[in-house]
C-alpha atoms as a PDB file:
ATOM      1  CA  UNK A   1      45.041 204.974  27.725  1.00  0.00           C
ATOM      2  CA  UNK A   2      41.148 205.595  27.158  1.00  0.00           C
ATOM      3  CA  UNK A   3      40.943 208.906  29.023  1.00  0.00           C
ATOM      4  CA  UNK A   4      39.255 209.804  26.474  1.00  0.00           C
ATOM      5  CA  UNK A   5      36.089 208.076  27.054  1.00  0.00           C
ATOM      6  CA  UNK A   6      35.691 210.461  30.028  1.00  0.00           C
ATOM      7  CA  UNK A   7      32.244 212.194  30.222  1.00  0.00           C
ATOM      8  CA  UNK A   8      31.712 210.902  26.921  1.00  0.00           C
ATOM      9  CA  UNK A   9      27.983 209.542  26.589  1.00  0.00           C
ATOM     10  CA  UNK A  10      28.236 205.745  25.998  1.00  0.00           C
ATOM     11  CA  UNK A  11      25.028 203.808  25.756  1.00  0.00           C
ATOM     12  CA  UNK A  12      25.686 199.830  25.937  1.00  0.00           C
ATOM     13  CA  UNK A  13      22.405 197.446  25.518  1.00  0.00           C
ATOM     14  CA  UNK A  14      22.254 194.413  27.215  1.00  0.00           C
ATOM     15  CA  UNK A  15      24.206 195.679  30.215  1.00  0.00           C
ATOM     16  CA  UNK A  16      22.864 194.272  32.979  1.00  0.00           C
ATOM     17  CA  UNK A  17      25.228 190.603  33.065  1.00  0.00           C
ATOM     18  CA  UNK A  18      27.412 188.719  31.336  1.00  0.00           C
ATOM     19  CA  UNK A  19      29.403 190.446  28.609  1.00  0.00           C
ATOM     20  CA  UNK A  20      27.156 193.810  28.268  1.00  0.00           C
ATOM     21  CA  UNK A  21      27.920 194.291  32.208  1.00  0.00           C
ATOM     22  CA  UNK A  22      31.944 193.728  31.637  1.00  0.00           C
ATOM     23  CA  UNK A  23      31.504 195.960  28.222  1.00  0.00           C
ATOM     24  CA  UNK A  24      29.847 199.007  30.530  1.00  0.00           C
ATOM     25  CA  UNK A  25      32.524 198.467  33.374  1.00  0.00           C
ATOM     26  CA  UNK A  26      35.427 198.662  30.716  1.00  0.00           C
ATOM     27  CA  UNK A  27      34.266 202.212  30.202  1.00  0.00           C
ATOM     28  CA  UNK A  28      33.149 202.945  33.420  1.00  0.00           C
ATOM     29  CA  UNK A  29      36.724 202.494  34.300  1.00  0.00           C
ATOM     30  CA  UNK A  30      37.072 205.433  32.127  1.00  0.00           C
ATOM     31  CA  UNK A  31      34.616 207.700  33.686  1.00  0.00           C
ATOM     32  CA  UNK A  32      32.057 208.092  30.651  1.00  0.00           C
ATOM     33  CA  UNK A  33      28.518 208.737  31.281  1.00  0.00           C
ATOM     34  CA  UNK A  34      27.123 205.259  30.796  1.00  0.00           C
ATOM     35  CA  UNK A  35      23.456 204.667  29.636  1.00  0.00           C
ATOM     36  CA  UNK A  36      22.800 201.004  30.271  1.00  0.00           C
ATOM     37  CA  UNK A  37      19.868 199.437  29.109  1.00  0.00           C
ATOM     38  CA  UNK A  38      18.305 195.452  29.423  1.00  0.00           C
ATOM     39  CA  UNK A  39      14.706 194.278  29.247  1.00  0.00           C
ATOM     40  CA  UNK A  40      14.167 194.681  33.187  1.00  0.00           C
ATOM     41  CA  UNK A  41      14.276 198.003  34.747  1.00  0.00           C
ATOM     42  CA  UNK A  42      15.178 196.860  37.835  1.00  0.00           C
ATOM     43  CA  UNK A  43      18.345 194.860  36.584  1.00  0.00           C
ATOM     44  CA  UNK A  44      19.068 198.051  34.947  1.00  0.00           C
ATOM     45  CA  UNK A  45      18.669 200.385  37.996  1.00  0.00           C
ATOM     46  CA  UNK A  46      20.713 197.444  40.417  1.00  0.00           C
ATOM     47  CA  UNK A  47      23.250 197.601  37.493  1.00  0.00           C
ATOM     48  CA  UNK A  48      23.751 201.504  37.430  1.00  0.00           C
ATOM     49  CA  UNK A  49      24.023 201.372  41.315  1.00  0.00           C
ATOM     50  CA  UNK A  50      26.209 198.836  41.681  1.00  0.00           C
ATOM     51  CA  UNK A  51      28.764 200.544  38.729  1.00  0.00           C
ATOM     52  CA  UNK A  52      28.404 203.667  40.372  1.00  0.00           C
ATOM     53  CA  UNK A  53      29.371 202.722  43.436  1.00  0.00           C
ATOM     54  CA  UNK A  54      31.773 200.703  42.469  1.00  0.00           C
ATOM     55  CA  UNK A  55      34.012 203.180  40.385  1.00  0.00           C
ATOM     56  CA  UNK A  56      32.909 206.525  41.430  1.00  0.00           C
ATOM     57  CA  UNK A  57      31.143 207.870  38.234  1.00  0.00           C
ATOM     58  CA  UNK A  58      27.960 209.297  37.799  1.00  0.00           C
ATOM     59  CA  UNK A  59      24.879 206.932  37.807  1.00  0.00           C
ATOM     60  CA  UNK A  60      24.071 205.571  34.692  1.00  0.00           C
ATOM     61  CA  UNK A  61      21.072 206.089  33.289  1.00  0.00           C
ATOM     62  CA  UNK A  62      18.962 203.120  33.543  1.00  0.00           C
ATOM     63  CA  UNK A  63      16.306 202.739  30.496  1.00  0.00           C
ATOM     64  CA  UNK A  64      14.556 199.256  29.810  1.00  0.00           C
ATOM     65  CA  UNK A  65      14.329 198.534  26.654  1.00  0.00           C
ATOM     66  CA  UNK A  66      13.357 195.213  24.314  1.00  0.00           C
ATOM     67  CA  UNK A  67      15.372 195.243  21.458  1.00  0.00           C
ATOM     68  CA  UNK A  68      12.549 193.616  19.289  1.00  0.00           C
ATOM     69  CA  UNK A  69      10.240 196.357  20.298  1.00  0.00           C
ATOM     70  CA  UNK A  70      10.126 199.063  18.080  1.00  0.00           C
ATOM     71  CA  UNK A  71       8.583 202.061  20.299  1.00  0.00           C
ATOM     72  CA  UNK A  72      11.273 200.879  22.923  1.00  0.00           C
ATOM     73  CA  UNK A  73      13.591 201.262  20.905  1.00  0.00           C
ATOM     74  CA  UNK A  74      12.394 204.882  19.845  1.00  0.00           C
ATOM     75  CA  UNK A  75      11.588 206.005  23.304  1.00  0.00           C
ATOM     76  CA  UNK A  76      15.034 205.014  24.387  1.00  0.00           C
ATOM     77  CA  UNK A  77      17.166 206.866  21.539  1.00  0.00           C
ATOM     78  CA  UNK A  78      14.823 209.863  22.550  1.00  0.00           C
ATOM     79  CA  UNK A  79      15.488 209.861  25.939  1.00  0.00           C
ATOM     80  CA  UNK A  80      18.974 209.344  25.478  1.00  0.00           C
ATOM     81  CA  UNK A  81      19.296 212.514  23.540  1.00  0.00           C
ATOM     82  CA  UNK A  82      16.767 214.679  25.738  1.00  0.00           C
ATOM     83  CA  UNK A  83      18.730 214.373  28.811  1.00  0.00           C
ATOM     84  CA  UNK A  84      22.596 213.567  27.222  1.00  0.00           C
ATOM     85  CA  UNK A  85      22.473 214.921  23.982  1.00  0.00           C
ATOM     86  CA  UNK A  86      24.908 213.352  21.211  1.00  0.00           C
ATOM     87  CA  UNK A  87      26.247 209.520  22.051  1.00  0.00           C
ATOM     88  CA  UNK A  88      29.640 208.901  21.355  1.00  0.00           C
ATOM     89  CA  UNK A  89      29.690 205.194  21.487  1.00  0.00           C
ATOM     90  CA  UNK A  90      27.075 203.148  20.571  1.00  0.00           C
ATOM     91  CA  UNK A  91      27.494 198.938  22.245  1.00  0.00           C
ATOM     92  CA  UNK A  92      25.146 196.982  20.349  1.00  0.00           C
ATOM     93  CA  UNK A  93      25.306 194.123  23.038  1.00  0.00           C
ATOM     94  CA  UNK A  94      22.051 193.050  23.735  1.00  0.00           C
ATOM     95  CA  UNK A  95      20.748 189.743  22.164  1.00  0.00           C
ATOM     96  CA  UNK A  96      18.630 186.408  22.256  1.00  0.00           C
ATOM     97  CA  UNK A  97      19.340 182.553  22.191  1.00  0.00           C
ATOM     98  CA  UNK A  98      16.429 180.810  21.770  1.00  0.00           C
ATOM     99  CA  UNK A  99      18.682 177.417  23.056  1.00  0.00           C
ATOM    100  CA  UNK A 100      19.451 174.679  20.724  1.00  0.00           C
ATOM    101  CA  UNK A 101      17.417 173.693  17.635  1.00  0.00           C
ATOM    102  CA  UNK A 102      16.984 170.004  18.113  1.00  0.00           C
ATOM    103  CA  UNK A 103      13.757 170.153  16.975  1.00  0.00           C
ATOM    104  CA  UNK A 104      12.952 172.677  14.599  1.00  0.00           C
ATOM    105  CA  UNK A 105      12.110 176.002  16.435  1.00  0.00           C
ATOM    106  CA  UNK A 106       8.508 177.968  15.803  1.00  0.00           C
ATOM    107  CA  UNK A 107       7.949 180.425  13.090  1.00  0.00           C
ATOM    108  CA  UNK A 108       7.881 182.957  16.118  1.00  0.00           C
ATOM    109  CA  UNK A 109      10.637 182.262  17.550  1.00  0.00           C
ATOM    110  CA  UNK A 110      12.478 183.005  14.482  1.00  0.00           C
ATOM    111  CA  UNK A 111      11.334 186.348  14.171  1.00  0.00           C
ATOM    112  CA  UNK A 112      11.855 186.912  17.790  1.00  0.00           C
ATOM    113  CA  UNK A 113      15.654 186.382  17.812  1.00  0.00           C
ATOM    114  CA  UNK A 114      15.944 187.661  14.252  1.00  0.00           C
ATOM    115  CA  UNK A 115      14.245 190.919  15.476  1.00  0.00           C
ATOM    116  CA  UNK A 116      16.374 191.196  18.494  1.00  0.00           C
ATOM    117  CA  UNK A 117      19.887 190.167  17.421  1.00  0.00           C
ATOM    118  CA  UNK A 118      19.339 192.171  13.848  1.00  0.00           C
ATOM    119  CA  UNK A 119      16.619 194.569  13.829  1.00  0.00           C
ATOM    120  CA  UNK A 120      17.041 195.856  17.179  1.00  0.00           C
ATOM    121  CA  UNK A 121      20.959 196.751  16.815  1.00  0.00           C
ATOM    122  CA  UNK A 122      19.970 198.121  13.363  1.00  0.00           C
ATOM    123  CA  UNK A 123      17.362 200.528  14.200  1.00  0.00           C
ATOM    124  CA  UNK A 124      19.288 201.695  17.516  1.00  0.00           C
ATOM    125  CA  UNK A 125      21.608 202.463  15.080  1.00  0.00           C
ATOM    126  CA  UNK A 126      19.800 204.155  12.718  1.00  0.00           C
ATOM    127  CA  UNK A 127      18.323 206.582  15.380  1.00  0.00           C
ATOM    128  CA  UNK A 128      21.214 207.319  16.697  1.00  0.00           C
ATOM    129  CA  UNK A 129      23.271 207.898  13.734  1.00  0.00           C
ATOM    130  CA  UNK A 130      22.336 211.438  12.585  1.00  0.00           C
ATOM    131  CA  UNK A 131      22.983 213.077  16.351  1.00  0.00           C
ATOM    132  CA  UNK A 132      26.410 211.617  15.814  1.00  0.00           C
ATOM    133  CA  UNK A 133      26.841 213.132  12.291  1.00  0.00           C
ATOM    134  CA  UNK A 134      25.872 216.119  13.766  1.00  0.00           C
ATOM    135  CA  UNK A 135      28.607 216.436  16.682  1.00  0.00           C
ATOM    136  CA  UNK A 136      31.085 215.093  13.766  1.00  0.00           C
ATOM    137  CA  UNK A 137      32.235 211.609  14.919  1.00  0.00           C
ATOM    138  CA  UNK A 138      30.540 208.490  16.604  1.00  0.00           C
ATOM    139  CA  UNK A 139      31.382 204.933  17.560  1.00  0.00           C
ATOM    140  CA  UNK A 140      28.700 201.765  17.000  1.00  0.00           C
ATOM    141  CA  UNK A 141      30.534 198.103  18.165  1.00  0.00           C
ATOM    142  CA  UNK A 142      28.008 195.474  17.796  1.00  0.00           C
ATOM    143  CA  UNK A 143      28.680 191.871  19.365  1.00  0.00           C
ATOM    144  CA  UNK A 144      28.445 189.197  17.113  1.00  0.00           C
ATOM    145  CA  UNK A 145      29.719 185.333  18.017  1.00  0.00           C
ATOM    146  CA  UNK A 146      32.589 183.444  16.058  1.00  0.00           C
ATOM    147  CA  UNK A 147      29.511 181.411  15.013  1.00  0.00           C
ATOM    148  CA  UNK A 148      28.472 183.706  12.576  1.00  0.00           C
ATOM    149  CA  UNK A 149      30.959 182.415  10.336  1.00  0.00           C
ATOM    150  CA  UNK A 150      29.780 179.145  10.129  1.00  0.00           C
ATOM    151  CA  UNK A 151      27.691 176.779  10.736  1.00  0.00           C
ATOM    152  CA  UNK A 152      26.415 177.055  14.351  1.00  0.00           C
ATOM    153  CA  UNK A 153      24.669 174.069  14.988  1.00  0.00           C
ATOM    154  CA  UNK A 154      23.042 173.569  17.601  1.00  0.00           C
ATOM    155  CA  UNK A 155      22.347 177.080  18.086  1.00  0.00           C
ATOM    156  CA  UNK A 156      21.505 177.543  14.205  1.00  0.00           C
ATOM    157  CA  UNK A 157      19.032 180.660  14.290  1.00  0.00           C
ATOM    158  CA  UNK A 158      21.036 182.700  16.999  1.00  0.00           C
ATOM    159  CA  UNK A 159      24.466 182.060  14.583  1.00  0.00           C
ATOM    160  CA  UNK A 160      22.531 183.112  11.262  1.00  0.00           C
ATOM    161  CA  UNK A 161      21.255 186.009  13.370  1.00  0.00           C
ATOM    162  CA  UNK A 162      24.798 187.315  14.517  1.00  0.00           C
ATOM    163  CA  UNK A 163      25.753 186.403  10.507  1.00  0.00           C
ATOM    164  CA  UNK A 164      23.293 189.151   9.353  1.00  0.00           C
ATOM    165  CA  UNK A 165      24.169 191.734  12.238  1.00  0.00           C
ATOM    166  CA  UNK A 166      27.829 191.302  10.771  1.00  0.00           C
ATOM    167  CA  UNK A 167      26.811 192.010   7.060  1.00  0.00           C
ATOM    168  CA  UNK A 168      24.965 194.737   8.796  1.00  0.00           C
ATOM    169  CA  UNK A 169      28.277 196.536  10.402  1.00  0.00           C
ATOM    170  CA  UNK A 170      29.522 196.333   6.920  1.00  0.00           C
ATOM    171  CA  UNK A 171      27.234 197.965   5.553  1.00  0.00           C
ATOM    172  CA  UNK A 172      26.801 200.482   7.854  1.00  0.00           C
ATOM    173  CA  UNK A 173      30.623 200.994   8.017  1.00  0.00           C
ATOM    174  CA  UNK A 174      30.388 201.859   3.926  1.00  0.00           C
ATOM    175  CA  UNK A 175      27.406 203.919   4.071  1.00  0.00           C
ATOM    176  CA  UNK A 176      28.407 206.608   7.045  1.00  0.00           C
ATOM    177  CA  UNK A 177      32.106 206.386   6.570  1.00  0.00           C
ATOM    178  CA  UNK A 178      32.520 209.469   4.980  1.00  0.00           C
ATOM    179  CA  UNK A 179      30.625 211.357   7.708  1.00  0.00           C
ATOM    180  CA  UNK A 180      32.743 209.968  10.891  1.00  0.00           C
ATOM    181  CA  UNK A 181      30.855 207.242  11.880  1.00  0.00           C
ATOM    182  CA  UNK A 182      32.910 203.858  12.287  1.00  0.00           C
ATOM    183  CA  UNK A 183      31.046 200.894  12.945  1.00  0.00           C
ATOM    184  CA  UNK A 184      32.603 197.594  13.562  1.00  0.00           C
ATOM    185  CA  UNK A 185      32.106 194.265  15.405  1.00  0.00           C
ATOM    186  CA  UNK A 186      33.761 192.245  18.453  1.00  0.00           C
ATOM    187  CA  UNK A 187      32.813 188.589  17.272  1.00  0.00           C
ATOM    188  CA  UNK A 188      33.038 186.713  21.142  1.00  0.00           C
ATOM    189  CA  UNK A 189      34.055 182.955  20.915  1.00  0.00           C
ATOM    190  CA  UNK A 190      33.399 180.727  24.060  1.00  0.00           C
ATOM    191  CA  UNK A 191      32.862 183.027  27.557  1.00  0.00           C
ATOM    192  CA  UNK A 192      31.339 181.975  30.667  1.00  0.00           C
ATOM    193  CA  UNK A 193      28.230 183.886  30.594  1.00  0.00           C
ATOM    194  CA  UNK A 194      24.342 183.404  32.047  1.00  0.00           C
ATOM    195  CA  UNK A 195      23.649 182.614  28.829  1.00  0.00           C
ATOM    196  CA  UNK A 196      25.902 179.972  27.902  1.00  0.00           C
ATOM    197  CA  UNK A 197      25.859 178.815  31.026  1.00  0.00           C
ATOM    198  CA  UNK A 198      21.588 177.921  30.448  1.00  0.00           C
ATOM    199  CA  UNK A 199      22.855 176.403  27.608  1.00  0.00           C
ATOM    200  CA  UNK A 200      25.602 173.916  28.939  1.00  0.00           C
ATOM    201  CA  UNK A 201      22.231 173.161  31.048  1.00  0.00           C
ATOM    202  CA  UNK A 202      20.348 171.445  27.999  1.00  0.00           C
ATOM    203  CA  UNK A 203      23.586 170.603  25.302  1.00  0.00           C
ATOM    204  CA  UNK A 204      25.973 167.712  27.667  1.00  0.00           C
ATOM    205  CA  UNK A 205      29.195 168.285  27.886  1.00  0.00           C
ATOM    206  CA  UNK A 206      28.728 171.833  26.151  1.00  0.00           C
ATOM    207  CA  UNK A 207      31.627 173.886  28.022  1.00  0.00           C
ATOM    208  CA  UNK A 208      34.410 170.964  27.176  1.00  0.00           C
ATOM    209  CA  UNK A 209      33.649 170.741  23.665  1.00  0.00           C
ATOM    210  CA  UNK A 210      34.093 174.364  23.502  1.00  0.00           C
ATOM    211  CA  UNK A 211      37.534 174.430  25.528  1.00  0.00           C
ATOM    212  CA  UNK A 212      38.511 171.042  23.712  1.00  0.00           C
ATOM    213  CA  UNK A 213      38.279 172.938  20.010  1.00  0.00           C
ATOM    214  CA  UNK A 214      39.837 176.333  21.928  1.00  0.00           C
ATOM    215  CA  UNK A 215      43.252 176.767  21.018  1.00  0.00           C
ATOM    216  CA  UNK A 216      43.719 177.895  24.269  1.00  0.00           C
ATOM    217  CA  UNK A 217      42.042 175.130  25.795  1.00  0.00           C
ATOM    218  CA  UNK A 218      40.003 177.148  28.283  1.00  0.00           C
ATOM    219  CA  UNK A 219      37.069 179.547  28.515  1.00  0.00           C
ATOM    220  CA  UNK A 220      37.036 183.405  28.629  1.00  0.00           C
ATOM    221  CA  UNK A 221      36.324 185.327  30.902  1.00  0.00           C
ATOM    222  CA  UNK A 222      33.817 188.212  30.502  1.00  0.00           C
ATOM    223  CA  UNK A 223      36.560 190.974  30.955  1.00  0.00           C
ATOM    224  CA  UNK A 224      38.849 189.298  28.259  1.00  0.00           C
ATOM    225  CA  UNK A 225      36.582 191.234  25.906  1.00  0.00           C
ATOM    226  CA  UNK A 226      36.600 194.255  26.919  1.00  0.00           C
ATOM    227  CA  UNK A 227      39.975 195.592  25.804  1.00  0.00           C
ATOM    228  CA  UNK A 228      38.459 194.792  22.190  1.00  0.00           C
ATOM    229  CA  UNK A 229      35.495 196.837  22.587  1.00  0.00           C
ATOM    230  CA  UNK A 230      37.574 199.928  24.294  1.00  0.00           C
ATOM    231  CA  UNK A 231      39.729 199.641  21.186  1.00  0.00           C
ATOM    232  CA  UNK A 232      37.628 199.599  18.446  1.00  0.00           C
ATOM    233  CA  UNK A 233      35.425 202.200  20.153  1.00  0.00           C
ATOM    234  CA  UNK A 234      38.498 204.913  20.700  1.00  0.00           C
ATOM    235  CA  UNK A 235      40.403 207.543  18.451  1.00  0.00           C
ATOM    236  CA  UNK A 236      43.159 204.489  18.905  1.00  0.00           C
ATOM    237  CA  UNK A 237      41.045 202.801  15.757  1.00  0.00           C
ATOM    238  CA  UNK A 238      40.294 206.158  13.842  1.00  0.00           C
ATOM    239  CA  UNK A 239      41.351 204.557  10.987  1.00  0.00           C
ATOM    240  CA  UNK A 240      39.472 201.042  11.390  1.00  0.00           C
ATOM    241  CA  UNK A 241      35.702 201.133  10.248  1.00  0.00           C
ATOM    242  CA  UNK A 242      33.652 197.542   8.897  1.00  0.00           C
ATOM    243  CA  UNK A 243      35.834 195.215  10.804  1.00  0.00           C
ATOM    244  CA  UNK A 244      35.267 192.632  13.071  1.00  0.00           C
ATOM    245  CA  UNK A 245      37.601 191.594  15.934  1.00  0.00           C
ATOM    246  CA  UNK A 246      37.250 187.762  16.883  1.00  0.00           C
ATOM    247  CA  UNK A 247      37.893 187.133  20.535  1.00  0.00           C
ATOM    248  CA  UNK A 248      37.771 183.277  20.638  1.00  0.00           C
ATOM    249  CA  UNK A 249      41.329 182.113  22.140  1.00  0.00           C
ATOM    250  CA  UNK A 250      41.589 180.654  18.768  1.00  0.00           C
ATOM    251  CA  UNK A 251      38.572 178.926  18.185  1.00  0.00           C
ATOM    252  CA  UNK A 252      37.707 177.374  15.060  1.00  0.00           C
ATOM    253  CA  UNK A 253      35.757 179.075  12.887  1.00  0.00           C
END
């Protein structure tokens, strides 16, 4: 079905747990020459290992990088094209939580997650963007949260970040349309992740309230997003560009 992701270059950020590492499994699956990056170089290198191993692909290229760091960022996206060239699919995975905002959060923090969750996607997408014009065609998904539409109390600042990102795939969607570039967004509702589970840690009762107002009454799993990503990522959504896939199990949003 996604055959076509084979050798294809497919970079995915955060890829080391959680959703990023089901994300870069879905296309190892597929064979494609995975670049997986994470804050940690030594998550990223365990990471590429253990996918390699596990479904017989080339190793991925392992590249730390913080997504609120600018020269990071740079030295990542010129890597990336020194040794692979052209990406075909950009996964804009990688973000921050600062946990909830009982108390009003510090000026820093702010800019922290806001730089992570909205700069960092951005500019990886900006630097990546003209290699893809180039080759004629290119894939960016970034992962948002169903809290981005409203509200997101008590996780206020990580929602209004994931709200901008989404503007942001608009945007981008309009502006590089016309030269073959889709960009949309997978918008994840309630998974069982590191980082929800450190916050069920510090908000009681944090993992029933979210099955209680689930449709589906449950939790997702990691790989219940995947399929999503694959999708929106593939020649099977040539014609779907700006959009934004909600994977909640019918959430409220």
């Amino acid at each position: 079905m996604y055959s076509e992701f084979a050798d294809q270059v497919v970079v995915v950020t955060g890829a080391t747990r959680g959703l990023g590492r089901a994300i870069a499994e879905g296309f190892a699956r597929w064979g494609a020459r995975l670049v997986l990056t994470s804050r940690s170089q030594q998550d990223c290198e365990e990471a590429a290992s253990e996918i390699a191993a596990t479904y017989e692909i080339l190793r991925p290229v392992a590249i730390a990088c913080d997504m609120s760091d600018d020269d990071a960022i740079v030295a990542c996206c010129e890597r990336v094209h020194a040794e692979l060239g052209a990406v075909a699919v950009l996964v804009n995975n990688a973000g921050l939580n600062p946990g909830p905002d009982f108390e009003p959060l510090k000026h820093d923090t702010y800019r922290r997650v806001f730089d992570t969750n909205v700069w960092g996607p951005v500019r990886m997408s900006e630097l990546m963007i003209p290699k893809m014009v180039e080759a004629g065609s290119g894939s960016i998904v970034n992962i948002t949260t169903v809290g981005a539409y409203r509200g997101a109390f008590p996780v206020s600042v990580y929602g209004a970040s994931k709200a901008a990102l989404l503007n942001f795939t608009q945007s981008m969607a309009m502006q590089h349309a016309a030269s073959g570039i889709r960009v949309n967004a997978v918008s994840p509702g309630p998974f069982r992740t590191p980082m929800m589970d450190q916050l069920a840690e510090v908000i009681p009762g944090f993992y029933e309230f979210a099955a209680e107002n689930n449709e589906m009454k449950r939790i997702g799993d990691p790989h219940e997003l995947v399929p999503a990503v694959l999708y929106l990522a593939s020649s099977h959504a040539s014609y779907v560009t700006g959009e934004d896939h909600v994977v909640a199990g019918g959430f409220f949003r």
